[in-house]
N, C-alpha and C. Protein backbone atom coordinates (compact mmCIF):
# COMPACT_ATOMS: atom_id res chain seq x y z
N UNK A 1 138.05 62.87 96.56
CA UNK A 1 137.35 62.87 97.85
C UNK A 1 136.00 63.59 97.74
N UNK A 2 136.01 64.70 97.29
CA UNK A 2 134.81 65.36 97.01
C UNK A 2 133.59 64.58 96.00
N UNK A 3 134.25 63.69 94.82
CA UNK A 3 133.19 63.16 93.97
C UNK A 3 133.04 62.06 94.80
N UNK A 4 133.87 61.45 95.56
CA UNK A 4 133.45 60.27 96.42
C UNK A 4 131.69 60.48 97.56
N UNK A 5 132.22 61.94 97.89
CA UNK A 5 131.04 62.58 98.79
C UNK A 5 130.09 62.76 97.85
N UNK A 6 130.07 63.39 96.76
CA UNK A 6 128.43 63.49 95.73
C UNK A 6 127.72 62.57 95.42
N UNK A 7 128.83 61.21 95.79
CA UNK A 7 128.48 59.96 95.02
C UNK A 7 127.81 59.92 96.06
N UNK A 8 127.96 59.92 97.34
CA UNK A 8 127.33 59.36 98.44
C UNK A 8 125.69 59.59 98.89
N UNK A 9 126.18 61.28 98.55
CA UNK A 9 124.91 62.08 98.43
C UNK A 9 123.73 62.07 97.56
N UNK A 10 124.44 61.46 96.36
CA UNK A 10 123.37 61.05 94.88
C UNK A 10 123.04 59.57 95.55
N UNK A 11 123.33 58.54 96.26
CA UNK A 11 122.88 57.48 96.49
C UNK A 11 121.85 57.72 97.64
N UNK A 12 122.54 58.54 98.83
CA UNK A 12 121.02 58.59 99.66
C UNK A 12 120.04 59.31 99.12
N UNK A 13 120.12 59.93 98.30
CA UNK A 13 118.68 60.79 97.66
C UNK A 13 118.18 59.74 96.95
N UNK A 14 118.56 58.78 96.05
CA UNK A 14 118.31 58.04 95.40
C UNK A 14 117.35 57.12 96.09
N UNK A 15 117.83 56.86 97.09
CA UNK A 15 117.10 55.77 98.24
C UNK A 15 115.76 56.32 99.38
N UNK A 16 116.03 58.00 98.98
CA UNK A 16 114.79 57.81 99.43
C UNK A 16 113.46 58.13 98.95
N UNK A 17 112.21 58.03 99.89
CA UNK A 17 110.79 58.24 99.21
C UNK A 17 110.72 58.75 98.19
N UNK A 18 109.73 59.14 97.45
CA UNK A 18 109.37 60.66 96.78
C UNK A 18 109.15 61.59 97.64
N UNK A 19 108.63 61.59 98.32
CA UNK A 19 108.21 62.67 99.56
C UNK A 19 109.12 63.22 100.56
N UNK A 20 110.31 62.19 100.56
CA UNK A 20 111.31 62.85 101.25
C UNK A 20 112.13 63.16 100.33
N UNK A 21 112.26 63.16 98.86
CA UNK A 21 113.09 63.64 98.08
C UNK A 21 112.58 65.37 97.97
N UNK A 22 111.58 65.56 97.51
CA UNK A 22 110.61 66.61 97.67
C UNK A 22 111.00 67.57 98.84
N UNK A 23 110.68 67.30 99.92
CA UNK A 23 111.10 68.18 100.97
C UNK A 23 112.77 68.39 101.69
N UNK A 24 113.12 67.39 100.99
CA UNK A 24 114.73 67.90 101.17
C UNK A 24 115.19 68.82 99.90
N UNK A 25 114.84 68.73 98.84
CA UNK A 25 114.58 69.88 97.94
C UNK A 25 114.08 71.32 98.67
N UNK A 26 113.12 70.80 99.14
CA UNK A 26 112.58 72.47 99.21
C UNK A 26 112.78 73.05 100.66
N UNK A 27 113.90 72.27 101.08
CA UNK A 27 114.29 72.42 102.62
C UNK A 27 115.76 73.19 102.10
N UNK A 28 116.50 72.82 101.13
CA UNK A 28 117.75 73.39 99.97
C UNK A 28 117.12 74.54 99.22
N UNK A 29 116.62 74.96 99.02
CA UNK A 29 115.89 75.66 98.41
C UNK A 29 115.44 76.98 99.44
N UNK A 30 114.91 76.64 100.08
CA UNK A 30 114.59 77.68 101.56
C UNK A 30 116.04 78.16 101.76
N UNK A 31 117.20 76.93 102.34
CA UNK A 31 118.20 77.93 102.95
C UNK A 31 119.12 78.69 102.04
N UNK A 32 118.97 77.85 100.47
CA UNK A 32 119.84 78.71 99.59
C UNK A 32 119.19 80.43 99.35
N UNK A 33 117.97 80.75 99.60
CA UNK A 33 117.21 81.90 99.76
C UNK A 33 117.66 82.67 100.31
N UNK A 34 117.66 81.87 101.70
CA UNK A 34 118.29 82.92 103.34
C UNK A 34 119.68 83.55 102.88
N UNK A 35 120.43 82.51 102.47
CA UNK A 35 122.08 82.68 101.91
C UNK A 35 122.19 83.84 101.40
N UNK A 36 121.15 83.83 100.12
CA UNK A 36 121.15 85.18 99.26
C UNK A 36 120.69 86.00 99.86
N UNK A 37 119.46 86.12 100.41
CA UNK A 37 119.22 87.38 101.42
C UNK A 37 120.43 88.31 102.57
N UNK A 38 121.15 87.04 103.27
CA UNK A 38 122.45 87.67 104.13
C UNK A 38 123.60 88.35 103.58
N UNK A 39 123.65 87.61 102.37
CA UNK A 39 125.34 87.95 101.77
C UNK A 39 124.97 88.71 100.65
N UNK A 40 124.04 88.51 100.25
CA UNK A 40 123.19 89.67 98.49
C UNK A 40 122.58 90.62 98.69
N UNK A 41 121.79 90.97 99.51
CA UNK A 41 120.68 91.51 99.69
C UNK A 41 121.44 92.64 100.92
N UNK A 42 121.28 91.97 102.03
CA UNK A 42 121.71 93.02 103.42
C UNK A 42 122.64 93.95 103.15
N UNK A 43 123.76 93.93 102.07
CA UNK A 43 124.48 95.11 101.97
C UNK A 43 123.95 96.73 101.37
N UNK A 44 122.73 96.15 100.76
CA UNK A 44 122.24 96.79 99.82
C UNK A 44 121.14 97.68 100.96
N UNK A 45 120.89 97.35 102.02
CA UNK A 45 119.94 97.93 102.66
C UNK A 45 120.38 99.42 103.12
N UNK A 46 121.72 99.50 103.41
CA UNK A 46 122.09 100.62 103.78
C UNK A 46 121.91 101.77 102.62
N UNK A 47 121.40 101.88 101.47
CA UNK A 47 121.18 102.53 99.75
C UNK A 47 119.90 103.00 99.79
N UNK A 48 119.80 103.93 100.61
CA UNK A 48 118.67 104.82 100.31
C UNK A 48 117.27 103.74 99.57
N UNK A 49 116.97 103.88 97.92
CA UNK A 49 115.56 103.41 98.05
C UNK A 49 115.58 101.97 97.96
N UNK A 50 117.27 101.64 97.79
CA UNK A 50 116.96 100.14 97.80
C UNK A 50 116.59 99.22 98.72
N UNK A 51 116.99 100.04 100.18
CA UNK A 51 116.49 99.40 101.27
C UNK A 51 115.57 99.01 101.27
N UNK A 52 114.13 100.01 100.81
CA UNK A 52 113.06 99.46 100.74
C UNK A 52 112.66 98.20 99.84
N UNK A 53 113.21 98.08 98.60
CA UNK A 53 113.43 97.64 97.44
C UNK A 53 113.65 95.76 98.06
N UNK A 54 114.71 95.75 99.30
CA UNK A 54 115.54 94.56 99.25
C UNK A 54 114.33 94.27 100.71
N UNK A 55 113.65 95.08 101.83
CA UNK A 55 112.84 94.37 102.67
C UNK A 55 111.69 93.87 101.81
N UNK A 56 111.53 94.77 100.25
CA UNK A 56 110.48 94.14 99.83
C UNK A 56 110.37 92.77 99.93
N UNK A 57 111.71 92.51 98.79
CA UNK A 57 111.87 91.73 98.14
C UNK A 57 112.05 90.16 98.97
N UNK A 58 112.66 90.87 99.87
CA UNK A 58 112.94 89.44 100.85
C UNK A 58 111.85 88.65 101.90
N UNK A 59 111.27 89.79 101.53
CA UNK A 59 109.72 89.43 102.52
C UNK A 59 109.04 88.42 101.81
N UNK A 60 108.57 88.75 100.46
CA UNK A 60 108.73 88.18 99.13
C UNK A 60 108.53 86.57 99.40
N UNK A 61 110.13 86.63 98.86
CA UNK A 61 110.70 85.79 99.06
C UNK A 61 110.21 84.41 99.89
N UNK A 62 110.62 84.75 100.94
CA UNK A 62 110.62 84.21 102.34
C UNK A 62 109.35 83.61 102.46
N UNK A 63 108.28 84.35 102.05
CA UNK A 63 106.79 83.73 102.21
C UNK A 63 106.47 83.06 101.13
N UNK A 64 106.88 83.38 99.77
CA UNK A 64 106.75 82.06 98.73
C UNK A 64 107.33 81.07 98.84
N UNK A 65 108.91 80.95 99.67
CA UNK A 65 109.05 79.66 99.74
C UNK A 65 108.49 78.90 100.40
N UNK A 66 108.14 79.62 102.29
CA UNK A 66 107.27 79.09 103.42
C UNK A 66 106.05 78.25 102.94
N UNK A 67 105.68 79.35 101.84
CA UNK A 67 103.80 78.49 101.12
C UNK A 67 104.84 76.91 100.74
N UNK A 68 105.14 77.18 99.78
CA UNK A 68 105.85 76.37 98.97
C UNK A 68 105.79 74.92 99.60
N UNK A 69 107.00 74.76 100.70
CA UNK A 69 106.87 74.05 101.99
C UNK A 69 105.71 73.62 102.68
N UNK A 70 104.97 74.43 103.02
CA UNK A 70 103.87 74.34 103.62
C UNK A 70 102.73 73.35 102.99
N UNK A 71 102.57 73.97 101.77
CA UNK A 71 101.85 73.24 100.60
C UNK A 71 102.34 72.27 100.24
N UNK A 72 103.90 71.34 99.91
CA UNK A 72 104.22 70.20 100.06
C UNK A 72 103.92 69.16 100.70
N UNK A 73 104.45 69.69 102.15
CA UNK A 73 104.31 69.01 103.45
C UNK A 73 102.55 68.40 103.52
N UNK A 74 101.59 69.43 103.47
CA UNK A 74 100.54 69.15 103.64
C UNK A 74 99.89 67.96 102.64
N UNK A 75 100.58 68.21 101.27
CA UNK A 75 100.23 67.19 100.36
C UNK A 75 100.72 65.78 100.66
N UNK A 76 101.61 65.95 101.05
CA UNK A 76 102.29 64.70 101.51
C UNK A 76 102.01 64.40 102.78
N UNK A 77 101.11 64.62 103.51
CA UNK A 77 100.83 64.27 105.08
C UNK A 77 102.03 63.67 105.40
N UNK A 78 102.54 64.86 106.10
CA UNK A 78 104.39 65.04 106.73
C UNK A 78 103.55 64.23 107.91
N UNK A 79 104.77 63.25 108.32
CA UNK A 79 104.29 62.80 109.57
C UNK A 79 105.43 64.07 110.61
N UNK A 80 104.49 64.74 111.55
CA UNK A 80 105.28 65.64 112.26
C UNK A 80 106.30 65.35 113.19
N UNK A 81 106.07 64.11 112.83
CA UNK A 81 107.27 63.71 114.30
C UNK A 81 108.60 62.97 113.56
N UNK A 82 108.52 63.03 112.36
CA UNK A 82 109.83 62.65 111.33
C UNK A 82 110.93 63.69 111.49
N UNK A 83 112.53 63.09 111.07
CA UNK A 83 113.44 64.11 111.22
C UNK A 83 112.89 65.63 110.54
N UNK A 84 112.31 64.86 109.40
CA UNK A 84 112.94 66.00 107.98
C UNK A 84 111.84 67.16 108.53
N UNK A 85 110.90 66.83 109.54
CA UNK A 85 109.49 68.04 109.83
C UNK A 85 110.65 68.97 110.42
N UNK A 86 111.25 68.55 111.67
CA UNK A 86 112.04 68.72 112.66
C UNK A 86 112.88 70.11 111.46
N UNK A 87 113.45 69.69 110.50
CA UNK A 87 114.21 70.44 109.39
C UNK A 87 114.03 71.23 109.04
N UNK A 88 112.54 71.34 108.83
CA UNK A 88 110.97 72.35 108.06
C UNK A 88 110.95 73.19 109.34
N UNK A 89 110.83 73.42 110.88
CA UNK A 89 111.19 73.92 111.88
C UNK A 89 111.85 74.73 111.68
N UNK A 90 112.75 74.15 111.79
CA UNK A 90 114.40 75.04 112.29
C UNK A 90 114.02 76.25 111.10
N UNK A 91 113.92 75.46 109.53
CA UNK A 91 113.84 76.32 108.87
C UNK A 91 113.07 77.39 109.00
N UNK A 92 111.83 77.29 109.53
CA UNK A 92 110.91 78.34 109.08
C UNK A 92 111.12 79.07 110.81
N UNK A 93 112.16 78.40 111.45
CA UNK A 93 112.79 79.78 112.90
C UNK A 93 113.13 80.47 112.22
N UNK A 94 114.22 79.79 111.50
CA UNK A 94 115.39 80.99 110.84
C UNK A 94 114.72 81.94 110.01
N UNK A 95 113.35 81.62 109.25
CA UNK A 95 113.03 82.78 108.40
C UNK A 95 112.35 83.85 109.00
N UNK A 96 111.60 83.51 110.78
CA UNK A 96 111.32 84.16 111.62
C UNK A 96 112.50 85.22 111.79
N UNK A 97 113.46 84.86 111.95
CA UNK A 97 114.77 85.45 112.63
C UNK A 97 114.89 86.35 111.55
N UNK A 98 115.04 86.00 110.24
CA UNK A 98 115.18 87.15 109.49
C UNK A 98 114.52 87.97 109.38
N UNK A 99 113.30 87.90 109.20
CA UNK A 99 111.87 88.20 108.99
C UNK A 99 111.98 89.53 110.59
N UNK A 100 112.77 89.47 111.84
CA UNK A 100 112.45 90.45 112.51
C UNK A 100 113.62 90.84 112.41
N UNK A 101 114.75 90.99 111.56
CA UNK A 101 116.03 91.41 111.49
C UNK A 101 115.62 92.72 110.63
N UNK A 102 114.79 92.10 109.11
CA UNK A 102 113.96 93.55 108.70
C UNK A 102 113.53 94.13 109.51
N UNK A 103 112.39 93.84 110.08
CA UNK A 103 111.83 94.37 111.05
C UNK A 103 112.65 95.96 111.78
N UNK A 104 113.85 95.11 112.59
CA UNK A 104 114.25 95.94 113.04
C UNK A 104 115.08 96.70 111.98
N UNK A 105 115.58 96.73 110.61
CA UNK A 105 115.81 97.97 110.23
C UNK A 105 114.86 99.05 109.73
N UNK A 106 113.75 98.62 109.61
CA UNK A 106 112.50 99.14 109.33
C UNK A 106 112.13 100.50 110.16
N UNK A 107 112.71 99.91 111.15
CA UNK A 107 112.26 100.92 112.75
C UNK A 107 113.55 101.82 112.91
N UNK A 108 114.57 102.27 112.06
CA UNK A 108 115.62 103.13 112.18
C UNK A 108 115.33 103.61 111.00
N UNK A 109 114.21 103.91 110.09
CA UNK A 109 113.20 104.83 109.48
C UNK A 109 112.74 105.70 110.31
N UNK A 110 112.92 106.89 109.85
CA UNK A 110 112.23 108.30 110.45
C UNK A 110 110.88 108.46 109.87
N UNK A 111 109.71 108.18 110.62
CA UNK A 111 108.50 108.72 109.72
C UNK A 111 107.91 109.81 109.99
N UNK A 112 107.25 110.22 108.44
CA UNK A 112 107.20 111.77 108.19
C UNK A 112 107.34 112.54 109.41
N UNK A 113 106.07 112.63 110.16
CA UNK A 113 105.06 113.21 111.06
C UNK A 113 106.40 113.80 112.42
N UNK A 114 107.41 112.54 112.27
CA UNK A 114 108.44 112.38 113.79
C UNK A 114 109.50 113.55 112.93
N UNK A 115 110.01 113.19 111.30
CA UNK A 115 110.93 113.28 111.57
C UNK A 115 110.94 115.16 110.93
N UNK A 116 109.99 115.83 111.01
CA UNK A 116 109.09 117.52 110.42
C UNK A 116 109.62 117.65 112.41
N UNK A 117 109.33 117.23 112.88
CA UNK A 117 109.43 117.20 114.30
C UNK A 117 110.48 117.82 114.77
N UNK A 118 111.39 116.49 114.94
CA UNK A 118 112.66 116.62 115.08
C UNK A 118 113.71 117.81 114.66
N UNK A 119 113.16 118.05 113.26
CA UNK A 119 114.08 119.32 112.28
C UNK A 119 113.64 120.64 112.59
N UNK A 120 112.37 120.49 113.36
CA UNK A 120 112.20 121.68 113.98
C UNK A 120 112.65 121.94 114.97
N UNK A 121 113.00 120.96 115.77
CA UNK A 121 113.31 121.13 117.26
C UNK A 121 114.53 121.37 117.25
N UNK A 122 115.36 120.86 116.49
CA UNK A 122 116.79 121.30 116.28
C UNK A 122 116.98 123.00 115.67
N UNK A 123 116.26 122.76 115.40
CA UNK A 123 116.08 124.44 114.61
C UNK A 123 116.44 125.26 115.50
N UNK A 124 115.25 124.88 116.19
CA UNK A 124 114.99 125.88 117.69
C UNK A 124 116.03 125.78 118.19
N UNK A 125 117.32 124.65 118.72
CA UNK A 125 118.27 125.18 119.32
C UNK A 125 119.27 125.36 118.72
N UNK A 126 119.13 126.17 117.26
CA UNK A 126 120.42 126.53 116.73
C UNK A 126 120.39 127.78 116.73
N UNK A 127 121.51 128.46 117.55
CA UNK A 127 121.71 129.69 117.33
C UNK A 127 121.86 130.85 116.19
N UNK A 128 121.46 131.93 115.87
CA UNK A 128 121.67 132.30 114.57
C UNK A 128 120.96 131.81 113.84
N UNK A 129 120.35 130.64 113.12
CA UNK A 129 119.70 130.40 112.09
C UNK A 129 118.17 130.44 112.33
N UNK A 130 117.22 130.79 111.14
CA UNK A 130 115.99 131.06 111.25
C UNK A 130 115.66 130.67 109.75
N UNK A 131 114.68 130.07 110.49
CA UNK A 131 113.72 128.99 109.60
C UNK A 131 112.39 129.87 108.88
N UNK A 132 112.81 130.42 107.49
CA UNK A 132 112.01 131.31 106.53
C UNK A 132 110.58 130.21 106.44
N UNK A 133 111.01 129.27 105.55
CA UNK A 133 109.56 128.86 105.40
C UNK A 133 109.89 127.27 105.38
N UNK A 134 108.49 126.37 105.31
CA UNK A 134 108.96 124.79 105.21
C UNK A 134 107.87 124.13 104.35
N UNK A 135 108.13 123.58 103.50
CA UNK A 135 106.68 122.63 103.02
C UNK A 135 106.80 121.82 102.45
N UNK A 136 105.83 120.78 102.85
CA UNK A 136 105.64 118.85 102.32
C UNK A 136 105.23 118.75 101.09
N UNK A 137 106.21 118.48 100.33
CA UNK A 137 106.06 117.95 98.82
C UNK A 137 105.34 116.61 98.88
N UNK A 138 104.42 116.55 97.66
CA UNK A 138 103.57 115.36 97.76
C UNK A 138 104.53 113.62 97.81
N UNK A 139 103.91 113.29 98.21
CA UNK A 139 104.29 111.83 98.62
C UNK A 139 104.54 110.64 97.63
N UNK A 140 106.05 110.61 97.51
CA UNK A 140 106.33 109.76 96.02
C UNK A 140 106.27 108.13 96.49
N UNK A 141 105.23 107.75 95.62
CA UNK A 141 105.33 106.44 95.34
C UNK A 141 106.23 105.20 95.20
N UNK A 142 107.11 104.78 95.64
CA UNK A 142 108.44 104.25 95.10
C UNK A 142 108.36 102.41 94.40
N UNK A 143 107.54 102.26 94.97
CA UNK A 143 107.04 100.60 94.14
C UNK A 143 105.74 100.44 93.77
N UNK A 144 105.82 100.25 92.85
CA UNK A 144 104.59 100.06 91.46
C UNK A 144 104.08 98.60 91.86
N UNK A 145 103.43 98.16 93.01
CA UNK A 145 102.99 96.69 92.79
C UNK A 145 101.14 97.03 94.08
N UNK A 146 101.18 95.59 93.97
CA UNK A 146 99.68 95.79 94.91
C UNK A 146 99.64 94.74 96.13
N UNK A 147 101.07 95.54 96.67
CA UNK A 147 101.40 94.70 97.97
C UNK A 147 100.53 95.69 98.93
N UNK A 148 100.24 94.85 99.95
CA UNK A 148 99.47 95.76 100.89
C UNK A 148 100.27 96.90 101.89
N UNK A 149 101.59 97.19 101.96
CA UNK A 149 102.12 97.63 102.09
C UNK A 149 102.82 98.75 101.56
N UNK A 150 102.21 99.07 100.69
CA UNK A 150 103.41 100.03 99.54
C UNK A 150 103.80 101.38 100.35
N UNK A 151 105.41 101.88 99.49
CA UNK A 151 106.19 103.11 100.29
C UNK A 151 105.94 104.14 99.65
N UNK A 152 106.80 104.92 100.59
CA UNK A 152 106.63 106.25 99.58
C UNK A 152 107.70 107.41 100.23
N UNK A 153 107.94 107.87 99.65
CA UNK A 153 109.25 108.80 100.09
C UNK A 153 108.39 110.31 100.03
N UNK A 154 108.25 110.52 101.53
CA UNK A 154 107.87 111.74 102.38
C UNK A 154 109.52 112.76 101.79
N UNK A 155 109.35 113.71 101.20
CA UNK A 155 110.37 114.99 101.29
C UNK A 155 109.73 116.35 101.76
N UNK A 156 111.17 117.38 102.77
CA UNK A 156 110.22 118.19 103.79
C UNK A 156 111.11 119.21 103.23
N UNK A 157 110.70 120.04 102.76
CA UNK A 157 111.75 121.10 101.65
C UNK A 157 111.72 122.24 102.98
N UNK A 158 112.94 123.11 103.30
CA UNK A 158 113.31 123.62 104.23
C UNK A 158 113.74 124.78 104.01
N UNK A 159 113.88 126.44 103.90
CA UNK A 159 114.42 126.84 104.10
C UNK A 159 115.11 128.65 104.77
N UNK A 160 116.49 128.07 105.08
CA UNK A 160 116.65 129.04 106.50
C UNK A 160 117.52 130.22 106.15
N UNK A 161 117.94 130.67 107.04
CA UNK A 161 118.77 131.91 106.67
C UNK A 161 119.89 132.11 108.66
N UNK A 162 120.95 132.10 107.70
CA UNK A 162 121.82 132.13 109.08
C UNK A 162 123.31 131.96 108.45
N UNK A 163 124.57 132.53 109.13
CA UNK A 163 125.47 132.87 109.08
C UNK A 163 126.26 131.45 108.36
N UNK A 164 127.07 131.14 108.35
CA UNK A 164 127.56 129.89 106.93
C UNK A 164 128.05 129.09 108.56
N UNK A 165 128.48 129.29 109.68
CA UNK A 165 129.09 128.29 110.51
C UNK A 165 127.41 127.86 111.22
N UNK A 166 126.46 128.41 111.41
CA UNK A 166 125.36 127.96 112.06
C UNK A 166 125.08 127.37 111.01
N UNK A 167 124.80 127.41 109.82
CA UNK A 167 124.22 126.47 108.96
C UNK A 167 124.77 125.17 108.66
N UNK A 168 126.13 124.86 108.68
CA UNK A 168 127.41 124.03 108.90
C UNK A 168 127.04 122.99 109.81
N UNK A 169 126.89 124.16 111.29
CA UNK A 169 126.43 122.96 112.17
C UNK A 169 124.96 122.31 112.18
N UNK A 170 124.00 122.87 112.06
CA UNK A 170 122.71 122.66 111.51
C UNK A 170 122.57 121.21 110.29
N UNK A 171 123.59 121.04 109.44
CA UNK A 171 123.38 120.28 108.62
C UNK A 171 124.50 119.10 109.11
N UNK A 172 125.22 119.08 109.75
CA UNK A 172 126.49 117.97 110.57
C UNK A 172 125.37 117.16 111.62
N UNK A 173 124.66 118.32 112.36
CA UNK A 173 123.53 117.61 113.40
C UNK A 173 122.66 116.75 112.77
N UNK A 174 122.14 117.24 111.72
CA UNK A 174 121.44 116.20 110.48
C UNK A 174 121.80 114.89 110.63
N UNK A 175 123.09 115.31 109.84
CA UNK A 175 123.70 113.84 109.55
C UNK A 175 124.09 112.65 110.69
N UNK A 176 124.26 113.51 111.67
CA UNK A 176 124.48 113.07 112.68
C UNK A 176 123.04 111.85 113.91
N UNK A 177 122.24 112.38 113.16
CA UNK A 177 120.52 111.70 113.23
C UNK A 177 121.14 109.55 113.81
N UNK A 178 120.41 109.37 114.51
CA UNK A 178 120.08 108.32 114.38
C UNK A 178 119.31 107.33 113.84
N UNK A 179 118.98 108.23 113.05
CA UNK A 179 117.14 107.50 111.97
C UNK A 179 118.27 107.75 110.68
N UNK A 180 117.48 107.05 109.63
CA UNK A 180 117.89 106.82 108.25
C UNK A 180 117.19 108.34 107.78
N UNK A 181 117.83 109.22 107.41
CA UNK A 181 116.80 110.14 106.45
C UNK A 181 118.05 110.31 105.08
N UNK A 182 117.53 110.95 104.35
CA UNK A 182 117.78 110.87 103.11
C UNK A 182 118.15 112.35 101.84
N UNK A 183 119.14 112.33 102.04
CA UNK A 183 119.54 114.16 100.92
C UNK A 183 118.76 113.91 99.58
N UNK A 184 118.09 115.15 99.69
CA UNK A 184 117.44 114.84 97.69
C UNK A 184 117.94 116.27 97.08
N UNK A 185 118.41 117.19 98.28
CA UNK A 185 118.82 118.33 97.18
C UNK A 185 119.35 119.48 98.19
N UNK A 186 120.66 120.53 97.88
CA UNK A 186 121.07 121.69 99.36
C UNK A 186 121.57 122.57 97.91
N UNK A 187 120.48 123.89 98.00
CA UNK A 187 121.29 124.76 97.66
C UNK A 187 121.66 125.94 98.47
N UNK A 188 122.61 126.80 98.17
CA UNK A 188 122.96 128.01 99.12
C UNK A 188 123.24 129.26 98.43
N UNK A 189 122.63 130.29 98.41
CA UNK A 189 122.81 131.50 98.55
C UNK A 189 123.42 132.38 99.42
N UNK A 190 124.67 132.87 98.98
CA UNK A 190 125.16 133.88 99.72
C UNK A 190 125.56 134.64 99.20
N UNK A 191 124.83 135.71 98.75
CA UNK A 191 124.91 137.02 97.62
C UNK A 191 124.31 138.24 98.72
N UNK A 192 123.96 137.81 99.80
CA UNK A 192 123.54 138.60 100.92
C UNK A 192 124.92 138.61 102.29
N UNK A 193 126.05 137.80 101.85
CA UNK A 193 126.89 137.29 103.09
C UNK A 193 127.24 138.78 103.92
N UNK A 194 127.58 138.18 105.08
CA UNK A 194 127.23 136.73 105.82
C UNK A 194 126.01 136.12 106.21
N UNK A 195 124.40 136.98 106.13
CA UNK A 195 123.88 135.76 105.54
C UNK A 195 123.51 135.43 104.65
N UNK A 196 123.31 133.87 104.89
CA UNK A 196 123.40 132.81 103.63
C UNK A 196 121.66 132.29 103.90
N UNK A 197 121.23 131.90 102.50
CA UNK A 197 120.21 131.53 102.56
C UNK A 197 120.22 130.26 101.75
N UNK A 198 119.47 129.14 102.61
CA UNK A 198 120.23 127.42 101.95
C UNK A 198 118.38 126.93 101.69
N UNK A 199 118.39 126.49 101.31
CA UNK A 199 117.13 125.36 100.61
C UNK A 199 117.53 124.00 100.85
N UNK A 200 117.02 123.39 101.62
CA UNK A 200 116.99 121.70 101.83
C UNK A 200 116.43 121.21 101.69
N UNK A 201 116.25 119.82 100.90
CA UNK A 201 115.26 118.91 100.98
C UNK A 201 115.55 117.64 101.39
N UNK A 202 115.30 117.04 102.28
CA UNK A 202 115.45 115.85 103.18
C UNK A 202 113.89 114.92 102.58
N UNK A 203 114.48 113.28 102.72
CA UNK A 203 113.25 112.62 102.83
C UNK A 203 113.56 111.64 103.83
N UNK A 204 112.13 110.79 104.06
CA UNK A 204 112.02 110.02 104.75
C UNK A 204 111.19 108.53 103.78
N UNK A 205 111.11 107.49 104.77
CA UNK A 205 110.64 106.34 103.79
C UNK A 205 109.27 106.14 104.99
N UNK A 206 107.52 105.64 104.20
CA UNK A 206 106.64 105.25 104.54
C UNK A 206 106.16 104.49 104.51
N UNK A 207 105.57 103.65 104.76
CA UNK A 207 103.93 102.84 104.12
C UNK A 207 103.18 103.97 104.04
N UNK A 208 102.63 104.61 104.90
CA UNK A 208 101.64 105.65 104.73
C UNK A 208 102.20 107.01 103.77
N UNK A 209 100.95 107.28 103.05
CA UNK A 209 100.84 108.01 101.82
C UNK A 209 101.09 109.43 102.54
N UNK A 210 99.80 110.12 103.73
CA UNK A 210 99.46 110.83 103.86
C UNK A 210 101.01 111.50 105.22
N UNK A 211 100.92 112.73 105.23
CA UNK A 211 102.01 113.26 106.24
C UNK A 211 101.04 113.12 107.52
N UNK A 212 100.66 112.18 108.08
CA UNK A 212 100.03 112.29 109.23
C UNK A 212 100.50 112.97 110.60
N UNK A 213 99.78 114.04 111.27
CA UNK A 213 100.57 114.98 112.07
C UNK A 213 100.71 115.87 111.97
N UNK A 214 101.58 116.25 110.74
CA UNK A 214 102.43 117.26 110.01
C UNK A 214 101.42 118.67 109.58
């Protein structure tokens, strides 16, 4: 039953144009992309630098095939009112749709400037703990290319002095964040107990190089 169906499928391709062989190719081609992006790619976003790594990549993606298409179609003066344009559509919704699905994980990124902010403000309402000193380590580069976009991982080195249950809760509230931020390093001293003196370094993900704000 199944080779009966390939057979079927190898005969209408067979039968048609060049031009509609062409863009039903690269109409298969587009959604086998998307496929890999949903089921390959999206798990991986939740992974610290790969997130950035996989909106790169899929952005990528998505717009080399669009040219791809685009540049076909045009060679072949697509008549626009044919099914297969209708196909080229839908397709290039759906890459819209993905295309703001990044988007929106993009925006559950803490940037620098907000998230120096935030860790202060929590500071302030933690009882017991006091914030010795804080400072912005330079701004790491994380992709080597000459996209107009490139990241960079903002880290805000922290550290406080306060009894081991205020510091406890201090770092649970952290985690507790609704933005993506990122552990790069917690040490603790308590050779002074009960208080303890902890060193944190938290990052965040950018386009922008500079700690603007901050």
């Amino acid at each position: 039953m199944i080779m009966h169906g390939l057979r079927h499928v190898a005969y209408r391709i067979d039968s048609m144009s060049l031009r509609e062989r062409v863009l039903v190719f690269a109409s298969a081609l587009f959604a086998l992309t998307l496929v890999w992006f949903e089921f390959a790619m999206a798990p991986a976003l939740d992974k610290g630098q790969a997130t950035i790594k996989s909106i790169e990549s899929a952005r990528e993606r998505i717009q080399r095939v669009d040219a791809t298409i685009r540049a076909q179609a045009n060679a072949l003066q697509l008549d626009i009112s044919s099914p297969l344009s209708a196909q080229l559509d839908q397709a290039r919704q759906r890459a819209r749709e993905v295309d703001a699905l990044i988007s929106a994980r993009e925006m559950e990124i803490l940037d620098p400037a907000t998230m120096a902010q935030v860790l202060e403000d929590m500071l302030a309402n933690q009882r017991g703990l006091r914030l010795l000193r804080a400072r912005n380590l330079d701004a790491e580069r994380l992709l080597e290319s000459d996209n107009d976009a490139p990241l960079y991982r903002h880290t805000l080195r922290l550290e406080l002095e306060g009894p081991y249950l205020a510091v406890l809760d201090y770092l649970e509230e952290l985690e507790a964040l609704p933005w993506r931020i990122y552990w790069q390093g917690i040490e603790i001293d308590a050779k002074d107990y009960p208080r303890n003196r902890v060193r944190i370094e938290i990052s965040t993900l950018s386009f922008v190089e500079d700690w603007i704000g901050v």
